[in-house]
Protein backbone atom coordinates (compact mmCIF):
# COMPACT_ATOMS: atom_id res chain seq x y z
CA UNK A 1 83.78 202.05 267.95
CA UNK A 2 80.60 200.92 267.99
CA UNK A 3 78.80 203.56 267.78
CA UNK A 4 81.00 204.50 264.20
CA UNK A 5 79.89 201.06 263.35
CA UNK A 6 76.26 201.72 263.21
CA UNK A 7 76.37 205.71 262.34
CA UNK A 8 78.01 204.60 259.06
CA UNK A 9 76.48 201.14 258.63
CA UNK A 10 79.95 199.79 258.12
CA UNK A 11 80.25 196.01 256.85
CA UNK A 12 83.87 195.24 257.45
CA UNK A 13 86.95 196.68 259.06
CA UNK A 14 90.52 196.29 257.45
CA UNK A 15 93.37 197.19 260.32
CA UNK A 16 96.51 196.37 261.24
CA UNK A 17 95.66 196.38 264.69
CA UNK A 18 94.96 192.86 266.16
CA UNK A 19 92.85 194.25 269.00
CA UNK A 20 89.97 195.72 266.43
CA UNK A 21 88.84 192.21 265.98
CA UNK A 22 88.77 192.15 269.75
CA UNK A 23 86.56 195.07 270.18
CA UNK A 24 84.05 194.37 267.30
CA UNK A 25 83.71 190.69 269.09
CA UNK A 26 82.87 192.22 272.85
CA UNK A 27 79.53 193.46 271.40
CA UNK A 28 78.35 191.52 269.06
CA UNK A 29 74.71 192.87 266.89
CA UNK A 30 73.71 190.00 265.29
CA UNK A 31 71.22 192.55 263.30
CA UNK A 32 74.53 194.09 261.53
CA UNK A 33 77.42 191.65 261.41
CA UNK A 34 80.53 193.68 260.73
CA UNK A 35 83.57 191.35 259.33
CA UNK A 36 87.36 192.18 260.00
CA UNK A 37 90.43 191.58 257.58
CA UNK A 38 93.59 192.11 259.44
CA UNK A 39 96.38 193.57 257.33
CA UNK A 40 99.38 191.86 259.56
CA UNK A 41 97.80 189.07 260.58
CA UNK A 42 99.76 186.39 262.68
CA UNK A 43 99.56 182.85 261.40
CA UNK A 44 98.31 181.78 264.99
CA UNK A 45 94.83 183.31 264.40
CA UNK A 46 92.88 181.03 262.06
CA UNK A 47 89.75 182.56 263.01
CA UNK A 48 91.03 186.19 261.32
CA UNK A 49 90.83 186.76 257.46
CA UNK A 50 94.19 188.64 256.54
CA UNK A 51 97.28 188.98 255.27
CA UNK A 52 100.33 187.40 256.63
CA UNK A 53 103.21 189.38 256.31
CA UNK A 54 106.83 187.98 255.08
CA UNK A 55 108.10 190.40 257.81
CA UNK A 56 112.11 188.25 257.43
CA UNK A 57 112.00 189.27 253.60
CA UNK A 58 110.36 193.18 254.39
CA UNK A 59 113.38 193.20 257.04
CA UNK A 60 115.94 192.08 254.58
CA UNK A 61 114.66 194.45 251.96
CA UNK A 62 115.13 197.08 254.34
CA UNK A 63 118.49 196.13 255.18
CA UNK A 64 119.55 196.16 251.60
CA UNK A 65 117.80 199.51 251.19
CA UNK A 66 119.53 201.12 253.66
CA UNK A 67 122.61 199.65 252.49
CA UNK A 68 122.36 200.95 249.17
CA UNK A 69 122.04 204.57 250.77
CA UNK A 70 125.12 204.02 252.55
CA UNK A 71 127.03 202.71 249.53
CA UNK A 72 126.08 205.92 247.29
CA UNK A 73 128.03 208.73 246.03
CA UNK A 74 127.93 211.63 248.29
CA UNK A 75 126.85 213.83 245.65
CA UNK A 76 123.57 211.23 244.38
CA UNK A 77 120.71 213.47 245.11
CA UNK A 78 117.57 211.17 243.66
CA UNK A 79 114.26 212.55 244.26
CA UNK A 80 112.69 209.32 244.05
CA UNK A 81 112.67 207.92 247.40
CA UNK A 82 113.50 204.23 247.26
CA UNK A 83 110.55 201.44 247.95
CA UNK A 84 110.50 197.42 247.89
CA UNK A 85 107.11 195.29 247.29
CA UNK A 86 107.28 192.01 249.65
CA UNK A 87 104.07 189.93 248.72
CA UNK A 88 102.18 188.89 252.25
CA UNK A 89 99.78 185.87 251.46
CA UNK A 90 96.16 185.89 252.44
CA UNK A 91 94.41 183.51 255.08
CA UNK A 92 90.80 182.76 254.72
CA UNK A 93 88.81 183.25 258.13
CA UNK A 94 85.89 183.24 259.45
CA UNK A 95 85.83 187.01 260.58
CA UNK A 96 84.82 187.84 256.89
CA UNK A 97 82.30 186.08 255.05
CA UNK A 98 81.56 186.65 251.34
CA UNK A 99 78.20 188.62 250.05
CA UNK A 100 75.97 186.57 248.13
């Protein structure tokens, strides 16, 4: 991962994946700081910018969702496949600094 770092001079790193911010940490280059915003970030990692999902509500969405399918008219064909928008709420850290 490193090596992507540097070949395309990235300056942060958005990823669900906890362990990214692991990796980028294990080798620091203070000559090209890379920053990390985690996209499901738990609320037990101050030191991680991010999101925090509302994963009860996105699991109670789902639940309704589903439901709804269930509940439908055998013949309802819809070709528009059914979605739900549950806000997460960001978490300043200090694994991504602002550009001045």
């Amino acid at each position: 991962m490193h090596a992507w770092v540097k070949k395309h001079r990235i300056e942060a790193v958005m990823s669900n994946w906890g362990s990214i911010s692991t990796i980028l940490e294990q080798h620091p280059d203070p000559t090209h700081p890379v920053g990390f915003v985690s996209l499901c970030r738990e609320l037990k990692a101050p030191q991680i910018a991010g999101i925090v999902p509302n994963l009860d509500l996105v699991g109670q969405r789902a639940v309704a969702l589903l439901g709804s399918i269930i509940n439908a008219p055998a013949d309802l064909n819809s070709s528009t496949p059914l979605t739900s928008y549950v806000e997460g709420t960001w978490h300043d850290g200090p694994s991504i600094q602002p550009q001045n």
